[in-house]
PDB file of N, CA and C in Angstrom:
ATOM      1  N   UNK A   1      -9.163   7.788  -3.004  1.00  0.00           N
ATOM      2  CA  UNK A   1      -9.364   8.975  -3.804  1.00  0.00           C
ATOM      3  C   UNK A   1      -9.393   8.564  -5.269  1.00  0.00           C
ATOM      4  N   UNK A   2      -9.985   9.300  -5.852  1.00  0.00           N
ATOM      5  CA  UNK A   2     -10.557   9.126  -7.107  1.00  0.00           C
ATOM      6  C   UNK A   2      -9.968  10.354  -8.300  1.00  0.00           C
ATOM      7  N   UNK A   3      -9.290  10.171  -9.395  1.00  0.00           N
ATOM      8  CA  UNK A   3      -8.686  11.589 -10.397  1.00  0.00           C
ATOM      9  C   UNK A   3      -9.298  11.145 -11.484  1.00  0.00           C
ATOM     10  N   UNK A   4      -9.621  12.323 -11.991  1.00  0.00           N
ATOM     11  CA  UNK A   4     -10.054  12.134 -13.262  1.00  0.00           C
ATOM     12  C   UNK A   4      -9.383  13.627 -13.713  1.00  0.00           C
ATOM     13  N   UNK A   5      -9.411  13.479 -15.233  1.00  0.00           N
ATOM     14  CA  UNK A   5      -8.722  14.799 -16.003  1.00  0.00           C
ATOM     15  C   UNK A   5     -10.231  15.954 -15.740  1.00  0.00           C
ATOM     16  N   UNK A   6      -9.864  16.830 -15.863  1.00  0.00           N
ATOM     17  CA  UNK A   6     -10.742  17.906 -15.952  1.00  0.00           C
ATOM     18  C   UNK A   6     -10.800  18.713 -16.735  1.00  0.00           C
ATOM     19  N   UNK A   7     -11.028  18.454 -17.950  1.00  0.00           N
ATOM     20  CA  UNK A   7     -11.211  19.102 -19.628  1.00  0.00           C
ATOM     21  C   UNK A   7     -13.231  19.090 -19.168  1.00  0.00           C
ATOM     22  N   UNK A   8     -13.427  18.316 -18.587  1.00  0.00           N
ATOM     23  CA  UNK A   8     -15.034  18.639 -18.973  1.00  0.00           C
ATOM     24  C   UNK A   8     -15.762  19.214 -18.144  1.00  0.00           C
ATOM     25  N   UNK A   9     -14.760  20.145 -16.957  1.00  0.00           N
ATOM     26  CA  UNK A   9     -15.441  20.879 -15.823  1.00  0.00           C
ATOM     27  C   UNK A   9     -14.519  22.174 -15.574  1.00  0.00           C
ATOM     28  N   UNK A  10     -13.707  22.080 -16.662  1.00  0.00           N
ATOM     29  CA  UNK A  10     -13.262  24.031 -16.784  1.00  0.00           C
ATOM     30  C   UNK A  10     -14.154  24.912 -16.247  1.00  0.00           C
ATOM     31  N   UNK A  11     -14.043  25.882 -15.553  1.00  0.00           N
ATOM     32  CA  UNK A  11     -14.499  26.909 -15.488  1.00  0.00           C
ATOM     33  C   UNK A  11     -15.675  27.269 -15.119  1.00  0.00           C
ATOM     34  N   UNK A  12     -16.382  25.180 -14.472  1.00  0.00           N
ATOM     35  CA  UNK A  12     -17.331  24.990 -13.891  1.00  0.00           C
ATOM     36  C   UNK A  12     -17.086  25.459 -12.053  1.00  0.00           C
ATOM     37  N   UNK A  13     -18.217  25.114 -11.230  1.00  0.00           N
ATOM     38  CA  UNK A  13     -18.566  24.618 -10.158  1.00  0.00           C
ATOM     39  C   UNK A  13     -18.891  23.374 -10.033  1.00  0.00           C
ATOM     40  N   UNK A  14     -18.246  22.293  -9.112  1.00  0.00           N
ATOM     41  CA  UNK A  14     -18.222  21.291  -8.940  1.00  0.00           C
ATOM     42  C   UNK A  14     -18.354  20.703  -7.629  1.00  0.00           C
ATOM     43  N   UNK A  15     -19.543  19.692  -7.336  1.00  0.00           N
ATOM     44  CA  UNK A  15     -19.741  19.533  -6.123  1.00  0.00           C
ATOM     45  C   UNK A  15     -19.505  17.881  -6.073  1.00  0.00           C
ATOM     46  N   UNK A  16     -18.952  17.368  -4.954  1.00  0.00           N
ATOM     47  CA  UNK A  16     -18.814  15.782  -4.810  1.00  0.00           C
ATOM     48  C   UNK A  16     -19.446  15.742  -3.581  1.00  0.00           C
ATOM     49  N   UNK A  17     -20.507  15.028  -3.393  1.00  0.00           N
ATOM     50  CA  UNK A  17     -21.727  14.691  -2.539  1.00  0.00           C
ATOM     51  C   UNK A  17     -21.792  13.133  -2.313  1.00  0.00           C
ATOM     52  N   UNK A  18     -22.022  12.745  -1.217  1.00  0.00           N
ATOM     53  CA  UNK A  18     -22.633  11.870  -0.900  1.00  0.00           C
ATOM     54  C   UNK A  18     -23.726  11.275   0.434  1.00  0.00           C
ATOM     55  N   UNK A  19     -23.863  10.118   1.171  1.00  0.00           N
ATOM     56  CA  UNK A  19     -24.067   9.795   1.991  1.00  0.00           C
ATOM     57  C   UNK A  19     -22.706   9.440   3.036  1.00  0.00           C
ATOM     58  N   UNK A  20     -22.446   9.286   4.565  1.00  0.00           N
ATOM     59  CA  UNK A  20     -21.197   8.883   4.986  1.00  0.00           C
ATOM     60  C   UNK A  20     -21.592   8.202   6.214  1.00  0.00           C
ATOM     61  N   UNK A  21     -20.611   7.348   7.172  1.00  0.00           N
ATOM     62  CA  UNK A  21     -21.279   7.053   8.289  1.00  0.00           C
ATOM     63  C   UNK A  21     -19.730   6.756   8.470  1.00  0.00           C
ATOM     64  N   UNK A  22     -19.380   7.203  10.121  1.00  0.00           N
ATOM     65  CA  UNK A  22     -17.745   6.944  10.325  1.00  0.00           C
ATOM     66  C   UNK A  22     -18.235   6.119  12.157  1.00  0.00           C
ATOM     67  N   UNK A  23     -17.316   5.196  11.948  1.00  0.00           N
ATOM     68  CA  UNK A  23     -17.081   4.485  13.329  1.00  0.00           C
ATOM     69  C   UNK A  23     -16.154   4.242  13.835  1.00  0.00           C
ATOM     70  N   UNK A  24     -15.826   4.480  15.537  1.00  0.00           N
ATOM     71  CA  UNK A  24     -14.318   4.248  16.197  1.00  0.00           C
ATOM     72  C   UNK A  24     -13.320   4.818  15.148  1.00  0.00           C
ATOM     73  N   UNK A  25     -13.683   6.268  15.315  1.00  0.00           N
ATOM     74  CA  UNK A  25     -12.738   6.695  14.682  1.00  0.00           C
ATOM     75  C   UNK A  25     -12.287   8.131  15.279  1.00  0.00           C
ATOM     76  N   UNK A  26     -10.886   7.513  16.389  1.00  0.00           N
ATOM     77  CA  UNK A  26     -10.940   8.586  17.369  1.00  0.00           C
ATOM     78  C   UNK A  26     -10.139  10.903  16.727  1.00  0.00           C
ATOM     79  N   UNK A  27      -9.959   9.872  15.503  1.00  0.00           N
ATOM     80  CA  UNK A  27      -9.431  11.778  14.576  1.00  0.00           C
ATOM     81  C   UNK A  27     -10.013  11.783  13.518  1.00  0.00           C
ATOM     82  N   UNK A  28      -9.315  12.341  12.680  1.00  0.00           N
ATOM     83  CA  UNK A  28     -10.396  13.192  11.418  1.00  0.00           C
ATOM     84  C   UNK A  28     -10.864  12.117  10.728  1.00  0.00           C
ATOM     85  N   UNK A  29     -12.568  12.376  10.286  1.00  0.00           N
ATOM     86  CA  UNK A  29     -12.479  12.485   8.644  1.00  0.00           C
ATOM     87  C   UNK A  29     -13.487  13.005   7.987  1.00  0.00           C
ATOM     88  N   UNK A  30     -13.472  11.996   6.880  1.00  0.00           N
ATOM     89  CA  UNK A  30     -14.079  13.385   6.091  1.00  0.00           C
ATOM     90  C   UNK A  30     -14.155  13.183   4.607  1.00  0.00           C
ATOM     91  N   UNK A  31     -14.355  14.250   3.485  1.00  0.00           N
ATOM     92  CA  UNK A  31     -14.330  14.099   2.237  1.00  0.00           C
ATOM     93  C   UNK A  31     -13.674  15.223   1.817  1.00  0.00           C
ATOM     94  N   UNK A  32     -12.934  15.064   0.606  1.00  0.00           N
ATOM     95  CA  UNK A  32     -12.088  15.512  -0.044  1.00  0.00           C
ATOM     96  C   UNK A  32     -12.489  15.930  -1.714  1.00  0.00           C
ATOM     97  N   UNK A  33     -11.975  17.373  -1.932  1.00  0.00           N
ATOM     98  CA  UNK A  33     -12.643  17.891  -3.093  1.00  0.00           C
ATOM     99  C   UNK A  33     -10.993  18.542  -3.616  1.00  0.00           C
ATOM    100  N   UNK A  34      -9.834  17.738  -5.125  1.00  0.00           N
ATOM    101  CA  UNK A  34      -8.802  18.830  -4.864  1.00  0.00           C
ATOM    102  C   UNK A  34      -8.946  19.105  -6.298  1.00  0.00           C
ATOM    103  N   UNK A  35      -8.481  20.152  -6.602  1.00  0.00           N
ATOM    104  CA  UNK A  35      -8.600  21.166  -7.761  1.00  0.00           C
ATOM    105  C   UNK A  35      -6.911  21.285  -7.734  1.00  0.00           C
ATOM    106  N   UNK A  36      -6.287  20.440  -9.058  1.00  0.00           N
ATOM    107  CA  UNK A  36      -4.905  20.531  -9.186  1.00  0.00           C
ATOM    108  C   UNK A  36      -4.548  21.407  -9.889  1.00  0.00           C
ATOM    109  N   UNK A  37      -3.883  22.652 -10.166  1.00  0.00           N
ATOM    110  CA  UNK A  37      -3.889  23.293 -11.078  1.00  0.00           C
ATOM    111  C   UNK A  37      -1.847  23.194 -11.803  1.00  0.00           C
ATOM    112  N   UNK A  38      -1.483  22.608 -10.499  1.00  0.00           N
ATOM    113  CA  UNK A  38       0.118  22.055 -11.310  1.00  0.00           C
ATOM    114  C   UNK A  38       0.479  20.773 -11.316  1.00  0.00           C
ATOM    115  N   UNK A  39       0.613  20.470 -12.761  1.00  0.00           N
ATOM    116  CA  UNK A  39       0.966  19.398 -13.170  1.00  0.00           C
ATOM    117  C   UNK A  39       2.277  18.585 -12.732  1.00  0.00           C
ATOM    118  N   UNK A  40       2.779  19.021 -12.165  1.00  0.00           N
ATOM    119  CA  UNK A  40       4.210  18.811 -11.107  1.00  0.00           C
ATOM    120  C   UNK A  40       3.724  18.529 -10.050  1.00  0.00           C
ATOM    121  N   UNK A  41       3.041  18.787  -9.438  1.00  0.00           N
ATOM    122  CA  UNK A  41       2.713  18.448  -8.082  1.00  0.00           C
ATOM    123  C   UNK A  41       1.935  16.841  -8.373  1.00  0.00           C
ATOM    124  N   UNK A  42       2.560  16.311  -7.135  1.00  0.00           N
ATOM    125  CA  UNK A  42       2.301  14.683  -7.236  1.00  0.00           C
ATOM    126  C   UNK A  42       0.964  14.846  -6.345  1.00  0.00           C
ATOM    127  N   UNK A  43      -0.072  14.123  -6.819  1.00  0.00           N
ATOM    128  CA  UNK A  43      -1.175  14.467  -5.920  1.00  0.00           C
ATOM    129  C   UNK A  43      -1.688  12.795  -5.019  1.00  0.00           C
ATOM    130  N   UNK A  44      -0.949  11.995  -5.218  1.00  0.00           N
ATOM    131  CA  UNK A  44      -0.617  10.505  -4.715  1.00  0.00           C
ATOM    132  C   UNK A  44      -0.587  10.976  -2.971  1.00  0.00           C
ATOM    133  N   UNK A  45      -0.887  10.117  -2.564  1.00  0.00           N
ATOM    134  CA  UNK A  45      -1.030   9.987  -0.870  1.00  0.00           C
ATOM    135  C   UNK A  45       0.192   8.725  -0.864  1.00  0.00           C
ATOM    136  N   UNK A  46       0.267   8.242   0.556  1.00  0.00           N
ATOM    137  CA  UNK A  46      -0.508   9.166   1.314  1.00  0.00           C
ATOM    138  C   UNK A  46      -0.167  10.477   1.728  1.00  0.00           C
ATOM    139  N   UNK A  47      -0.580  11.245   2.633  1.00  0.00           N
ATOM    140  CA  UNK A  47      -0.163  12.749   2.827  1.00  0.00           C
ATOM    141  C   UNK A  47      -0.744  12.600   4.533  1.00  0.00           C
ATOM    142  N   UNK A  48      -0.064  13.648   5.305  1.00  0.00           N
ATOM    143  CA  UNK A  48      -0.202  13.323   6.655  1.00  0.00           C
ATOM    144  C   UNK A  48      -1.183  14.415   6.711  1.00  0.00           C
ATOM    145  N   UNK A  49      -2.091  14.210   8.176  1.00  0.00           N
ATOM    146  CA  UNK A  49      -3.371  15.291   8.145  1.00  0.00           C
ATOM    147  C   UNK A  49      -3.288  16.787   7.966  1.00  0.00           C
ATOM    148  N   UNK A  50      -2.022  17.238   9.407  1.00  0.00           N
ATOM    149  CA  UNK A  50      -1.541  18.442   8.585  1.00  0.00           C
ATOM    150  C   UNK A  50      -1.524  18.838   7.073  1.00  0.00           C
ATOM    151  N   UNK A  51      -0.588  18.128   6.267  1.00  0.00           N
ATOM    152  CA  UNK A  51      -0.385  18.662   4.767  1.00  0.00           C
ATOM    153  C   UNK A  51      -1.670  18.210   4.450  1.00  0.00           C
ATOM    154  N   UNK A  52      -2.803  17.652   4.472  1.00  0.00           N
ATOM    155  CA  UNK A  52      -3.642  17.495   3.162  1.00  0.00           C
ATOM    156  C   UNK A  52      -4.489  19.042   3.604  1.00  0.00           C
ATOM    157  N   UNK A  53      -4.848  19.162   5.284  1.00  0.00           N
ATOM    158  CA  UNK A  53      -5.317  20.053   5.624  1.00  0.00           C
ATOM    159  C   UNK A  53      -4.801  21.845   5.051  1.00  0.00           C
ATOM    160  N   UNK A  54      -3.616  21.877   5.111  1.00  0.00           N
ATOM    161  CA  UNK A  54      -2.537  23.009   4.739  1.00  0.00           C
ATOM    162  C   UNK A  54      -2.618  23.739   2.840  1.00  0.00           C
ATOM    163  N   UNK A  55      -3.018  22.429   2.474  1.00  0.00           N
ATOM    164  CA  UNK A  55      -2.905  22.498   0.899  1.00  0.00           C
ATOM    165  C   UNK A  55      -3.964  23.070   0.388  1.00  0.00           C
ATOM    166  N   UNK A  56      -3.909  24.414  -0.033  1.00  0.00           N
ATOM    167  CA  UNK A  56      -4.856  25.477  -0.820  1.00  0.00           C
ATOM    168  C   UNK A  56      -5.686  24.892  -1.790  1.00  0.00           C
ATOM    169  N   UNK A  57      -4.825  23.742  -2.444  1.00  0.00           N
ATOM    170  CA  UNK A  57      -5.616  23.146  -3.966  1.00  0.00           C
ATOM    171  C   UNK A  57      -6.736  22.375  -3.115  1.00  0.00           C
ATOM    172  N   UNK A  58      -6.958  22.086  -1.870  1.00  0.00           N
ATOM    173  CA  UNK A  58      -7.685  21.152  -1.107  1.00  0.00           C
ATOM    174  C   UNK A  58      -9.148  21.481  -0.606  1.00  0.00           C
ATOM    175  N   UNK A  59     -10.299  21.211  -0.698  1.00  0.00           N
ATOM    176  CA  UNK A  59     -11.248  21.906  -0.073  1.00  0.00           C
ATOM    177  C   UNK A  59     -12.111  20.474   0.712  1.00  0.00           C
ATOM    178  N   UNK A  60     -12.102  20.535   1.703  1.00  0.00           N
ATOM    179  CA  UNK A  60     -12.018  19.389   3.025  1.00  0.00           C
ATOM    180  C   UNK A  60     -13.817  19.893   3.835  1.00  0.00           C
ATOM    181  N   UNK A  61     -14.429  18.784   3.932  1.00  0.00           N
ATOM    182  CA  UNK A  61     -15.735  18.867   4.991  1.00  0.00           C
ATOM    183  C   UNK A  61     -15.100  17.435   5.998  1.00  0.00           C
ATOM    184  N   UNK A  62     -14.892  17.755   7.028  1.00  0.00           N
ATOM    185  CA  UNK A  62     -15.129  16.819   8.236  1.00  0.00           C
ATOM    186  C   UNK A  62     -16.333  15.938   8.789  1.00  0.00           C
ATOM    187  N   UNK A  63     -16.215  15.205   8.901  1.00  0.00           N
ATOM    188  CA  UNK A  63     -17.373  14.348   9.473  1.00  0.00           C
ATOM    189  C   UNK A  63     -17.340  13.780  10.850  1.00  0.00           C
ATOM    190  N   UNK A  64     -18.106  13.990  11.618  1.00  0.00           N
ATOM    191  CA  UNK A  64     -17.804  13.217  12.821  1.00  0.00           C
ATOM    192  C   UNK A  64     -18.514  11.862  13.146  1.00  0.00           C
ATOM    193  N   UNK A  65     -17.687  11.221  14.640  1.00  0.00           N
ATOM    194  CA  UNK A  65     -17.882   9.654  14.705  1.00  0.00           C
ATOM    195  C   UNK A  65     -19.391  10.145  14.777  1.00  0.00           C
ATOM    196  N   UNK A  66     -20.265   9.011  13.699  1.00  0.00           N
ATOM    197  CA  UNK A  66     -21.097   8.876  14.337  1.00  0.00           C
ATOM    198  C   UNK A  66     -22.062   7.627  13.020  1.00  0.00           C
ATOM    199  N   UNK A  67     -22.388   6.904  13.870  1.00  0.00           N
ATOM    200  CA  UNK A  67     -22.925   5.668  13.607  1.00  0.00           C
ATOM    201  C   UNK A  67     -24.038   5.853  12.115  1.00  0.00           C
ATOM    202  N   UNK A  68     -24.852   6.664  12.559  1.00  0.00           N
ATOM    203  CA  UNK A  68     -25.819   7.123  11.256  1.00  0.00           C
ATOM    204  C   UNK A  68     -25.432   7.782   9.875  1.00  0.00           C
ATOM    205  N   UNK A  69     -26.281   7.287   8.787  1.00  0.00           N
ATOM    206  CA  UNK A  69     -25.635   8.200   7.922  1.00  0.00           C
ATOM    207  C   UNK A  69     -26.466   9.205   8.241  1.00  0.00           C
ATOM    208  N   UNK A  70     -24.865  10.098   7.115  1.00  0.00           N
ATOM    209  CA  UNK A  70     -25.074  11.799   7.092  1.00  0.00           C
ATOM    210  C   UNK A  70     -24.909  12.040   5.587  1.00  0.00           C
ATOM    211  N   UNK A  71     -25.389  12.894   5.136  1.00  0.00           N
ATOM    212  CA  UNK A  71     -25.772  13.741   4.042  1.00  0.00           C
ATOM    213  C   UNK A  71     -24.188  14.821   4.130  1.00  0.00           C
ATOM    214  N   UNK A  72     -23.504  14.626   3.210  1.00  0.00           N
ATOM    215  CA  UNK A  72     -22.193  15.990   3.054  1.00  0.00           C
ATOM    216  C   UNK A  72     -21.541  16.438   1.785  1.00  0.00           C
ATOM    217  N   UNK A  73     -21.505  17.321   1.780  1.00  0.00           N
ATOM    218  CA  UNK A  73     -20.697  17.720   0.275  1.00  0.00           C
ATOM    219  C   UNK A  73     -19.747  18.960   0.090  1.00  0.00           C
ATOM    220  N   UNK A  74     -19.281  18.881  -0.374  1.00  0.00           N
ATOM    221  CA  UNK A  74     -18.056  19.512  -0.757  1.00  0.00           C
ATOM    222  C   UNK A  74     -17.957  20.327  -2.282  1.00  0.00           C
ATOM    223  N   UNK A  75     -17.814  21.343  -2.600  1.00  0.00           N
ATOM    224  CA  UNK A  75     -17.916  22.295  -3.492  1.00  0.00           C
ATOM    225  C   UNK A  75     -16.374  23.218  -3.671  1.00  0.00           C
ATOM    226  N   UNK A  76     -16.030  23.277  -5.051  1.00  0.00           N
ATOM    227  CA  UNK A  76     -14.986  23.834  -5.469  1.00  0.00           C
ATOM    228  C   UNK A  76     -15.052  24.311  -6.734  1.00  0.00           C
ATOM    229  N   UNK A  77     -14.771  25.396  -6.754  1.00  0.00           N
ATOM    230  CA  UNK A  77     -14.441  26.245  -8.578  1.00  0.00           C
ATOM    231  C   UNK A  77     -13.293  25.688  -9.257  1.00  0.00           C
ATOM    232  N   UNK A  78     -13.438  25.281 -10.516  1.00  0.00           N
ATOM    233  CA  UNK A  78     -12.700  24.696 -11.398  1.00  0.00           C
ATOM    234  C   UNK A  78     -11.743  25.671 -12.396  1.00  0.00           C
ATOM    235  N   UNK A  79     -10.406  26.212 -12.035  1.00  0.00           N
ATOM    236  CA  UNK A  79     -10.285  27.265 -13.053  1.00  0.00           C
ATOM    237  C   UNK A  79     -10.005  26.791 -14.360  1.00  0.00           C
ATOM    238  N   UNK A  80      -9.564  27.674 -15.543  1.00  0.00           N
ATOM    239  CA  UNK A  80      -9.367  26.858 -16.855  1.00  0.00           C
ATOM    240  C   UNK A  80      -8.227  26.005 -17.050  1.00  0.00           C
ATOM    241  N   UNK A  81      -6.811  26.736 -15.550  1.00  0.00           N
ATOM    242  CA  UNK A  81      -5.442  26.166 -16.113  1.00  0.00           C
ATOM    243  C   UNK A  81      -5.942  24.264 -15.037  1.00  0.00           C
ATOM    244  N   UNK A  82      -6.697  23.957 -14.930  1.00  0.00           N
ATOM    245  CA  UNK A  82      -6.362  22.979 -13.738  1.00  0.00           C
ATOM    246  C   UNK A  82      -6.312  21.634 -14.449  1.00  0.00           C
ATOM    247  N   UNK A  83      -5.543  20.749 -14.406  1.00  0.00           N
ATOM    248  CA  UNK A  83      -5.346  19.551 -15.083  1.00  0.00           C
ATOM    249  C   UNK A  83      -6.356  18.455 -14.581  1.00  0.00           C
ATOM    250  N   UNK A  84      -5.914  18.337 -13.141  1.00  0.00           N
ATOM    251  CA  UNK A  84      -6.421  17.481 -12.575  1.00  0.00           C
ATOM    252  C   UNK A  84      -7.583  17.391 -11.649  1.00  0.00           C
ATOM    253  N   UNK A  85      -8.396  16.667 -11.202  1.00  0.00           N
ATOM    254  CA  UNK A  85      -9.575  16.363 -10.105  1.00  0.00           C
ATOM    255  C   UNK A  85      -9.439  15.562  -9.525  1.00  0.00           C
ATOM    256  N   UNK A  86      -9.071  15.366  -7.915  1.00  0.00           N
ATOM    257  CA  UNK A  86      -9.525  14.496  -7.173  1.00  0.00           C
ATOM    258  C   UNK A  86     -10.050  14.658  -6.095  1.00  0.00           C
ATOM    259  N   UNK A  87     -11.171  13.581  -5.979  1.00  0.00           N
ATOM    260  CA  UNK A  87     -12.153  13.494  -4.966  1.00  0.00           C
ATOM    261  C   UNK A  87     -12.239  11.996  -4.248  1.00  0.00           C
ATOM    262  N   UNK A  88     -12.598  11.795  -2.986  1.00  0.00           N
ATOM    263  CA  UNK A  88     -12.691  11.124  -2.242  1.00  0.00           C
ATOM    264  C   UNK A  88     -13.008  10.987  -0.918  1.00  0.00           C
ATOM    265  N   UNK A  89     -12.779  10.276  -0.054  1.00  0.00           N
ATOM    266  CA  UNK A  89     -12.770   9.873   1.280  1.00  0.00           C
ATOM    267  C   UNK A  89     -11.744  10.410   2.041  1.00  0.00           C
ATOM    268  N   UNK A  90     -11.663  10.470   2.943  1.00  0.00           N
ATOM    269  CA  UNK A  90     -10.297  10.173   4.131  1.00  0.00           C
ATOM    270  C   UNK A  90     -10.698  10.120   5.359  1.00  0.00           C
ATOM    271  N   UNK A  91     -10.069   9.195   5.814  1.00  0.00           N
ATOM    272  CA  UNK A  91     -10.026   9.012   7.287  1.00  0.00           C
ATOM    273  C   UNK A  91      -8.506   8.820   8.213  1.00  0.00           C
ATOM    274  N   UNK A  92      -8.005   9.495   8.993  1.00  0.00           N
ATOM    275  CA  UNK A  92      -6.480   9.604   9.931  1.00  0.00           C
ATOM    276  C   UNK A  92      -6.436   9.107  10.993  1.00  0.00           C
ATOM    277  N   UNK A  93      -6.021   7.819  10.479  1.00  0.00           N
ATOM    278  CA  UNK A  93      -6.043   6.886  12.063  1.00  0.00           C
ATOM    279  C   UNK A  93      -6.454   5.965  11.767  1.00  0.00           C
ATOM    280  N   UNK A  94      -6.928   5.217  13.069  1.00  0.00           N
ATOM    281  CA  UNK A  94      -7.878   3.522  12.894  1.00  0.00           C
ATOM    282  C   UNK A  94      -9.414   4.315  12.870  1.00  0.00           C
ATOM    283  N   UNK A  95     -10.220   3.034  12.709  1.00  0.00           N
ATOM    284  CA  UNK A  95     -11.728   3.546  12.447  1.00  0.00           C
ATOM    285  C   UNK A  95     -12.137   2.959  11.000  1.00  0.00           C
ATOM    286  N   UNK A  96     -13.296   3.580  10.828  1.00  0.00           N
ATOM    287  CA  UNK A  96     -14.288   2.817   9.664  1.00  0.00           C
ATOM    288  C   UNK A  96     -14.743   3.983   9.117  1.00  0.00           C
ATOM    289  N   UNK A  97     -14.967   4.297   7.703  1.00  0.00           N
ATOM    290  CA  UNK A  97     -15.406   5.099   7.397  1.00  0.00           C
ATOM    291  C   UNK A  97     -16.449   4.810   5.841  1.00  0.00           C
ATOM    292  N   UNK A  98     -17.395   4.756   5.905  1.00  0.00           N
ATOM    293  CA  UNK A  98     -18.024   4.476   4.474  1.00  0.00           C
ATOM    294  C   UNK A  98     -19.248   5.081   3.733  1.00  0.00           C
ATOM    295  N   UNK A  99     -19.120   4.964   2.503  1.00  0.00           N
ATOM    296  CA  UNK A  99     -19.940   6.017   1.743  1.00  0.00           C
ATOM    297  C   UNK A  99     -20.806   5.303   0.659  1.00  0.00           C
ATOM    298  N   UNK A 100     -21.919   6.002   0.757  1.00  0.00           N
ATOM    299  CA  UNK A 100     -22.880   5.611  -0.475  1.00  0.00           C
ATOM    300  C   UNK A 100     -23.800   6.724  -1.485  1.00  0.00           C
ATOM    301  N   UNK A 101     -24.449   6.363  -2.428  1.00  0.00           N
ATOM    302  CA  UNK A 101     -24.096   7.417  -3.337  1.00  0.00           C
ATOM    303  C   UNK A 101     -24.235   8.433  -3.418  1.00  0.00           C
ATOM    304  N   UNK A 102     -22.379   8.154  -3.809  1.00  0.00           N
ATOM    305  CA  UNK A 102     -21.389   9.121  -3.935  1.00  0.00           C
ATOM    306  C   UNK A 102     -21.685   9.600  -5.510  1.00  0.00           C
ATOM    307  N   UNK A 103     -21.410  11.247  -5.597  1.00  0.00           N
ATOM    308  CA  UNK A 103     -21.652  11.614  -6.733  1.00  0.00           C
ATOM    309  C   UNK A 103     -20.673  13.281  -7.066  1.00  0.00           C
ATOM    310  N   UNK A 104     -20.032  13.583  -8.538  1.00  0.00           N
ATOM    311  CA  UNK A 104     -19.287  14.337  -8.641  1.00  0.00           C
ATOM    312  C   UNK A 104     -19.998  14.752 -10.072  1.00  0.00           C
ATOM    313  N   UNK A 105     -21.272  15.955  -9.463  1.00  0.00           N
ATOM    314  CA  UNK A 105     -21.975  16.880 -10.752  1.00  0.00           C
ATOM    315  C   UNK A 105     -21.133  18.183 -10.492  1.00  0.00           C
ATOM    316  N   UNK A 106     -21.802  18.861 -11.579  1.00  0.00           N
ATOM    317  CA  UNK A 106     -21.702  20.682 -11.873  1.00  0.00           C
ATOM    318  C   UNK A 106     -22.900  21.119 -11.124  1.00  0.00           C
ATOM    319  N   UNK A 107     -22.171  22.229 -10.224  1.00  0.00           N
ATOM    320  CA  UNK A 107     -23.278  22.813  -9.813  1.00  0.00           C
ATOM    321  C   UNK A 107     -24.235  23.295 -10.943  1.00  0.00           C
ATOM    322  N   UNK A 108     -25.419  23.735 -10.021  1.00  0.00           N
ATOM    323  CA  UNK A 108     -26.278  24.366 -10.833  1.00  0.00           C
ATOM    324  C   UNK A 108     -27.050  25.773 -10.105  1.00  0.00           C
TER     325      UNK A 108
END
């Protein structure tokens, strides 16, 4: 996972897109879009599937096993109080999971 501050996507729409391809990978995964809005909250992993799944600040697309790439993205509103951004990967369990370009614009 990837944070960056979010002073330059206030109050935007924000999409993190990429290509993905997951192998022998008998549970989740997927990509990850989180919109931190408290600065107290530790946003460090790891985190077990339940809690990342459970967590409101979280907006999650699943991917399933499958050998080819796939096209997926993930979209979240940015409010003004939110400090933080992170985006990334995840995968829960053994397996392979990998991505190519990967990209985090403003909607349009």
């Amino acid at each position: 996972m990837q944070t960056i501050f979010a002073d330059d996507y206030r109050g935007a729409t924000v999409v993190f897109r990429g290509e993905f391809r997951v192998t022998d990978a008998p549970r989740r995964a997927g990509l990850l879009l989180r919109v931190n809005t408290d600065p107290r909250r530790d946003i460090r992993g790891p985190l077990t599937e339940s809690a990342a799944l459970a967590d409101p600040d979280n907006t999650i697309v699943t991917i399933g096993d499958d050998r080819d790439w796939v096209s997926r993205e993930v979209t979240a509103r940015v409010p003004g109080d939110c400090d933080i951004l992170a985006f990334g990967i995840f995968l829960a369990g053994p397996g392979r999971i990998e991505l190519r370009h990967a990209e985090l614009v403003r909607a349009t």
